[in-house]
N, C-alpha and C. Protein backbone atom coordinates (compact mmCIF):
# COMPACT_ATOMS: atom_id res chain seq x y z
N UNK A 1 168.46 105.30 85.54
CA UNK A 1 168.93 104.10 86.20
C UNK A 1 168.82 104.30 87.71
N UNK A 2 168.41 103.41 88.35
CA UNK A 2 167.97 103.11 89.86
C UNK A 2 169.35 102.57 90.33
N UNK A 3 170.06 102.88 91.61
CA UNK A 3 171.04 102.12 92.57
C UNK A 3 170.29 101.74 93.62
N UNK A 4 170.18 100.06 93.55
CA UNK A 4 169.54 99.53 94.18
C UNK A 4 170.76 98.47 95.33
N UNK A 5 170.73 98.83 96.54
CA UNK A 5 171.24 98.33 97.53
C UNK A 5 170.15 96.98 98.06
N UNK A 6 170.89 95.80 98.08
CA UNK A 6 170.65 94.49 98.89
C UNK A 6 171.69 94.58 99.76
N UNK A 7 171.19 94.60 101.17
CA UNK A 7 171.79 94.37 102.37
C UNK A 7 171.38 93.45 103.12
N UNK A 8 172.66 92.49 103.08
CA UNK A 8 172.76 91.19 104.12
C UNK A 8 173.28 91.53 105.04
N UNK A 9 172.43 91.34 105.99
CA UNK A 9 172.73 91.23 107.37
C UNK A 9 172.98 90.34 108.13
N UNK A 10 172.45 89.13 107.81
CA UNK A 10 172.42 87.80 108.90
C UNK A 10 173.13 86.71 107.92
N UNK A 11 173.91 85.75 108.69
CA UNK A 11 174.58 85.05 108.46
C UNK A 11 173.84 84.24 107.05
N UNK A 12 174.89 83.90 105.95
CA UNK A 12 174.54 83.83 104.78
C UNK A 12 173.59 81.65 105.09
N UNK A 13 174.10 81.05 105.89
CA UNK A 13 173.50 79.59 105.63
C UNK A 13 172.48 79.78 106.82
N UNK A 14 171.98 80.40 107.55
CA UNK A 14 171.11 80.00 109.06
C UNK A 14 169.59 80.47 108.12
N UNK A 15 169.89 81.27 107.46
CA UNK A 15 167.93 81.90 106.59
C UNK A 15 168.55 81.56 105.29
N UNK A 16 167.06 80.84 105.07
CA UNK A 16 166.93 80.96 103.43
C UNK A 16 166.30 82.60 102.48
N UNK A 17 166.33 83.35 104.22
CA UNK A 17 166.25 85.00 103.47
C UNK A 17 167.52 85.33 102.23
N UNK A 18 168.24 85.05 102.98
CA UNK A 18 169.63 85.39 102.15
C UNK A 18 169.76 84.78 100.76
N UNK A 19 169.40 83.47 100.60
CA UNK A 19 169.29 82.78 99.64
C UNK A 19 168.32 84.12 98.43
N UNK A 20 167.24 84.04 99.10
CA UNK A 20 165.95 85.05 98.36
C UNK A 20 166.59 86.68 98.04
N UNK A 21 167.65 86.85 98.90
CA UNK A 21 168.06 88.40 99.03
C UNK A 21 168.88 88.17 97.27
N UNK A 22 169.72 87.00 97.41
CA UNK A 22 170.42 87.05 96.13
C UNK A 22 169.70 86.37 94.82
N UNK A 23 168.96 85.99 94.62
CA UNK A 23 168.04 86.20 93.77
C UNK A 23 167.05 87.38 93.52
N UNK A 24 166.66 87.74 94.30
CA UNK A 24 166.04 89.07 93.96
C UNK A 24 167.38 89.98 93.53
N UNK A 25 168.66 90.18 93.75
CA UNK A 25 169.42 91.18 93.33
C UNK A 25 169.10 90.58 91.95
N UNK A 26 170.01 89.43 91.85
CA UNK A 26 170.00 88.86 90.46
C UNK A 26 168.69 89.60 89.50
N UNK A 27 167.28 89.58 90.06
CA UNK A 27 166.33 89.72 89.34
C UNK A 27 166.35 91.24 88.83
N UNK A 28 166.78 91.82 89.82
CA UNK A 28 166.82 93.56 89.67
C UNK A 28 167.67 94.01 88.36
N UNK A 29 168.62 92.99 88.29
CA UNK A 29 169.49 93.21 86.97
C UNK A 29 168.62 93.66 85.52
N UNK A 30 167.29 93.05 85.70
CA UNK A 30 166.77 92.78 84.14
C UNK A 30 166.43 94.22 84.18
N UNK A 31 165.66 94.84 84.85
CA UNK A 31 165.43 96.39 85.15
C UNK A 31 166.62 97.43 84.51
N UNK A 32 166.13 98.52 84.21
CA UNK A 32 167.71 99.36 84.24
C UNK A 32 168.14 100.08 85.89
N UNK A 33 168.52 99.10 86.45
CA UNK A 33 169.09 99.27 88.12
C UNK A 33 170.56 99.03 87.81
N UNK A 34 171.27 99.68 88.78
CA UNK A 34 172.49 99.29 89.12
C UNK A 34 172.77 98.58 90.44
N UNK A 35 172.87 97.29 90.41
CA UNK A 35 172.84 96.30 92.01
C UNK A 35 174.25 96.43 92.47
N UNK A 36 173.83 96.39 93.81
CA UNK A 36 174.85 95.78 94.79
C UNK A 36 174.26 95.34 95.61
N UNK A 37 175.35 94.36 95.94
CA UNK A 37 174.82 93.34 97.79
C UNK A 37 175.90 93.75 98.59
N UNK A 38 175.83 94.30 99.38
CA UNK A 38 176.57 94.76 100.86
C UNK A 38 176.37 93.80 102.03
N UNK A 39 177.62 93.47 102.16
CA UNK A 39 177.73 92.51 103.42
C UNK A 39 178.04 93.09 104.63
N UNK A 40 177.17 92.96 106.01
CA UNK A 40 177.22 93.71 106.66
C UNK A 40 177.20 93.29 107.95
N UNK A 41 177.70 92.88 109.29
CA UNK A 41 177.76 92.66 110.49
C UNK A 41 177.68 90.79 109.87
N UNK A 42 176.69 90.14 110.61
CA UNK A 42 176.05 88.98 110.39
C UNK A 42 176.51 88.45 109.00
N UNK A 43 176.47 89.12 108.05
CA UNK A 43 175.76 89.22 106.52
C UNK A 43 177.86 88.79 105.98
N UNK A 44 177.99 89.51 106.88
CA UNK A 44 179.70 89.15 106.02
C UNK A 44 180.14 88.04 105.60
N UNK A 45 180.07 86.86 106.48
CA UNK A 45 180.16 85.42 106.17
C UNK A 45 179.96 84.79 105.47
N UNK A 46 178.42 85.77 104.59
CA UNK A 46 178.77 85.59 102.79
C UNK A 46 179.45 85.93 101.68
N UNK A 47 180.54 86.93 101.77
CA UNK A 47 181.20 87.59 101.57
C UNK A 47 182.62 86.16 101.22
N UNK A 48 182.61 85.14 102.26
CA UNK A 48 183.46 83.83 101.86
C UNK A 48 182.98 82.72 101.34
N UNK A 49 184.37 82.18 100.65
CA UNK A 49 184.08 81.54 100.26
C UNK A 49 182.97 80.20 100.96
N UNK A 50 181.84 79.65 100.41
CA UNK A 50 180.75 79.26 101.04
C UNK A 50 181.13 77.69 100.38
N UNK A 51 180.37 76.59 101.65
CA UNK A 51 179.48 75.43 100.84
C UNK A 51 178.81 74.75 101.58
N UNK A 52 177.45 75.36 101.42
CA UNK A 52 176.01 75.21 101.88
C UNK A 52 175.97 73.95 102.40
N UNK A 53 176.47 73.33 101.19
CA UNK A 53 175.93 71.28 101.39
C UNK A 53 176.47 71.21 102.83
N UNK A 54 177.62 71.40 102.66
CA UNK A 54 178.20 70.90 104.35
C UNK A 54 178.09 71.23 105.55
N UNK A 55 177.49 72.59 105.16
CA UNK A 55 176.52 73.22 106.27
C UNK A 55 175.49 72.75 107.00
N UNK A 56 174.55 72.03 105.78
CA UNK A 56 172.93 71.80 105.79
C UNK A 56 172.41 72.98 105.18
N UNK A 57 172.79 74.17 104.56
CA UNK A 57 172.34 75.49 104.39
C UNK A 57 171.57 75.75 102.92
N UNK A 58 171.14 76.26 102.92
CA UNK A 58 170.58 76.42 101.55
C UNK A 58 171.38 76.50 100.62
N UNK A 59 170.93 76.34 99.62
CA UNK A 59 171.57 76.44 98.17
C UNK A 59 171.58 77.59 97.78
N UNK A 60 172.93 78.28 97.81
CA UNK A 60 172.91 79.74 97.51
C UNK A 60 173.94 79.89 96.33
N UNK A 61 174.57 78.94 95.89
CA UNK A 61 175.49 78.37 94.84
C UNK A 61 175.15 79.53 93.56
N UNK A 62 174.13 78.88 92.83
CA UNK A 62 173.30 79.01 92.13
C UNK A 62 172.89 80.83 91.39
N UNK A 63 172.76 81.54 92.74
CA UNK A 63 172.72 82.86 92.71
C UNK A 63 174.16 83.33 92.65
N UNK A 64 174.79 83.13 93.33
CA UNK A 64 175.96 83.58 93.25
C UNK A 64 176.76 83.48 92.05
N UNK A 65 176.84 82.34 91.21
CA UNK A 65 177.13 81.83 90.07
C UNK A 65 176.58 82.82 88.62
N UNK A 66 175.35 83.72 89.39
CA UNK A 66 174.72 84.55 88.44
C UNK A 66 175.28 86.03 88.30
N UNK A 67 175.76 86.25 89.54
CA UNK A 67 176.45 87.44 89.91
C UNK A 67 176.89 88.57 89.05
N UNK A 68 178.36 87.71 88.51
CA UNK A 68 179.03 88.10 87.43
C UNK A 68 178.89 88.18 86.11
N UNK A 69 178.09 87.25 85.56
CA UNK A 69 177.73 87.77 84.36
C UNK A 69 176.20 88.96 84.14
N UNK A 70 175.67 89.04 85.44
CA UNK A 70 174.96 90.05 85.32
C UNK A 70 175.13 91.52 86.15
N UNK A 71 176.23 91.35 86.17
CA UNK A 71 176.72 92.76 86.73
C UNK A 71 176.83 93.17 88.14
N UNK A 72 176.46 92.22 89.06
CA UNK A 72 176.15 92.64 90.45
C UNK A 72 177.55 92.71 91.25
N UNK A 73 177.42 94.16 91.63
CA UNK A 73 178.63 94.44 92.24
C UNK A 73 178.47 93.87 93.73
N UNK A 74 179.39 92.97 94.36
CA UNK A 74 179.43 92.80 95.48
C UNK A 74 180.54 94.05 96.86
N UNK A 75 180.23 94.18 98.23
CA UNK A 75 181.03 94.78 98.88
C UNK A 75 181.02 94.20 100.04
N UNK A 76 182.08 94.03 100.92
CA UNK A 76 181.97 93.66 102.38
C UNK A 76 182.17 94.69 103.03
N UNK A 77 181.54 94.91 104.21
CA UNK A 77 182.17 96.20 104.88
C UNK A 77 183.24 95.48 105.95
N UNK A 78 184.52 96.13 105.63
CA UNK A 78 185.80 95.12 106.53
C UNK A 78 185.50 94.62 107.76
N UNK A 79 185.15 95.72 108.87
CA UNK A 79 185.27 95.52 110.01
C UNK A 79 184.15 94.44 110.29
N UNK A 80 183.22 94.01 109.19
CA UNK A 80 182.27 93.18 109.66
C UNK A 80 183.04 91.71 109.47
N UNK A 81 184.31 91.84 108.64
CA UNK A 81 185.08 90.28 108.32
C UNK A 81 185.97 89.86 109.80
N UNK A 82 185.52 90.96 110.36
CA UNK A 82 187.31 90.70 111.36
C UNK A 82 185.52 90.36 112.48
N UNK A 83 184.78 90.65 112.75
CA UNK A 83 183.67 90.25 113.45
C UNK A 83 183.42 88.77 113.51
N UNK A 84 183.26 88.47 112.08
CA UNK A 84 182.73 87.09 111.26
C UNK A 84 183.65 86.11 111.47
N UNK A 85 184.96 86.87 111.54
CA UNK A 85 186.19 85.74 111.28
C UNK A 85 186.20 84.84 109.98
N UNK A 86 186.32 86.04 109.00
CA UNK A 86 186.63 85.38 107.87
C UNK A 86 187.76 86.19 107.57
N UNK A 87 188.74 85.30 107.10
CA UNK A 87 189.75 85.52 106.91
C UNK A 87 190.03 86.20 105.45
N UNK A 88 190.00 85.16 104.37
CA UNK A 88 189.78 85.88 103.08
C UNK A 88 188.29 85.75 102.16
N UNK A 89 187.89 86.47 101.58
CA UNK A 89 186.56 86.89 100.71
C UNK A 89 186.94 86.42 99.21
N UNK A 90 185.77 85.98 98.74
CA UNK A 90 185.58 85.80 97.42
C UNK A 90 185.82 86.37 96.21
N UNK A 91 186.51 86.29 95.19
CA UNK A 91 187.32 86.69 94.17
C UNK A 91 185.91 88.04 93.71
N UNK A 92 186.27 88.96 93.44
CA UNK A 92 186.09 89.90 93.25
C UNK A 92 184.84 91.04 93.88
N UNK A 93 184.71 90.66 95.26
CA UNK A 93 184.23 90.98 96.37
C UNK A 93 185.31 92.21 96.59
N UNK A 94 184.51 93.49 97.20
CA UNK A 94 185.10 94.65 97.24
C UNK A 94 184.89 94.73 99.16
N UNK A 95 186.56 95.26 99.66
CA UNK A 95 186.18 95.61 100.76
C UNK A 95 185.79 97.41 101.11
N UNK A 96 185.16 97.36 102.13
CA UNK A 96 185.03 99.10 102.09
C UNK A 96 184.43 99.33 103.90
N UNK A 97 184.97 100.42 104.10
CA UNK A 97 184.94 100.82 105.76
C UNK A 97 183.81 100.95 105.75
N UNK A 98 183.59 100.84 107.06
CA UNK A 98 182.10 101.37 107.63
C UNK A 98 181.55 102.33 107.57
N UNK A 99 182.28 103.72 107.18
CA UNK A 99 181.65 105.32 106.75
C UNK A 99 181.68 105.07 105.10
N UNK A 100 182.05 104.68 104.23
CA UNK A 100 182.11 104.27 102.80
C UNK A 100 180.53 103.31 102.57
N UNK A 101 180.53 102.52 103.55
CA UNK A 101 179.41 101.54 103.52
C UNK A 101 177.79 102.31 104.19
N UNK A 102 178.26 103.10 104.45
CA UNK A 102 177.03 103.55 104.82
C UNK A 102 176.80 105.19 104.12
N UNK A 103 177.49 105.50 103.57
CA UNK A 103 177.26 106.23 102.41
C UNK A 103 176.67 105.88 101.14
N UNK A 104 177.24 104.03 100.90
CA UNK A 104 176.47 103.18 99.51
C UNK A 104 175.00 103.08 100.36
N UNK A 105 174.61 103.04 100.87
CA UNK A 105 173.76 103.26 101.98
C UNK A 105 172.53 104.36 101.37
N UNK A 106 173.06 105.56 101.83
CA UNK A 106 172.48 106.78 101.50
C UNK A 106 172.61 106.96 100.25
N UNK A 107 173.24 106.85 99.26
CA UNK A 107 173.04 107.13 98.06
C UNK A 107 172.07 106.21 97.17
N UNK A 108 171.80 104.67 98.22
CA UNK A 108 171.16 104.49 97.37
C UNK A 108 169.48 104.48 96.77
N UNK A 109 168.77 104.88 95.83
CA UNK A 109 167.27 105.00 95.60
C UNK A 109 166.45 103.98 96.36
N UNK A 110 166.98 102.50 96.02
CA UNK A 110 166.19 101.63 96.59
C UNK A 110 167.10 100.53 97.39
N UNK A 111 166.36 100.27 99.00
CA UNK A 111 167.07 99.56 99.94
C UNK A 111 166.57 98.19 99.88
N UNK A 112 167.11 96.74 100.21
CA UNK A 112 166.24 95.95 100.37
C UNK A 112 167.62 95.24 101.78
N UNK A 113 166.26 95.12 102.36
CA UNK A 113 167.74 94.28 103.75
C UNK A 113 166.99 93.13 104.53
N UNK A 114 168.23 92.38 104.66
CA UNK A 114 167.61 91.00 105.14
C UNK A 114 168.57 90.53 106.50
């Protein structure tokens, strides 16, 4: 089994990268990988609760909705929420420091960052 890290970096509605970042995790699931998406500086703001429509932002609904039944562990790294100014994160979104987050980092086989 592969630990495959997706790292968001940039704000979750301004790129439809992000949109693509969480579908490709999603896709990695079918593989024998173990996913996570790490929210990170920029990237944290997906980490809350979202709604695209009112944004103008992409439709990222959809992926996210896939998350949980296919296993994808989500993490925020904290200090990037108090950056973002998000106050509280999405039901079963993991927080974790910045030396913790960059250890999921190094441990993992395969990186993908957006």
């Amino acid at each position: 089994m592969k630990r495959v890290v997706v790292l968001v970096r940039r704000p979750p509605l301004a790129r439809s990268a992000t949109t693509e970042a969480f579908r490709v995790a999603v896709g990695m699931t079918l593989g024998d990988h173990e996913v996570t998406v790490l929210y990170i500086d920029g990237g944290a703001g997906a980490a809350a609760e979202l709604q695209p429509a009112l944004a103008g932002g992409a439709d990222i609904g959809e992926a996210l909705s896939l998350f949980g039944p296919c296993h994808v562990r989500e993490v925020v790294e904290s200090g990037s929420l108090e950056q973002a100014h998000v106050a509280s994160v999405r039901k079963g979104i993991e927080r974790m420091n910045r030396p913790a987050a960059l250890s999921l980092l190094d441990d993992a086989d395969v990186l993908l960052a957006v």
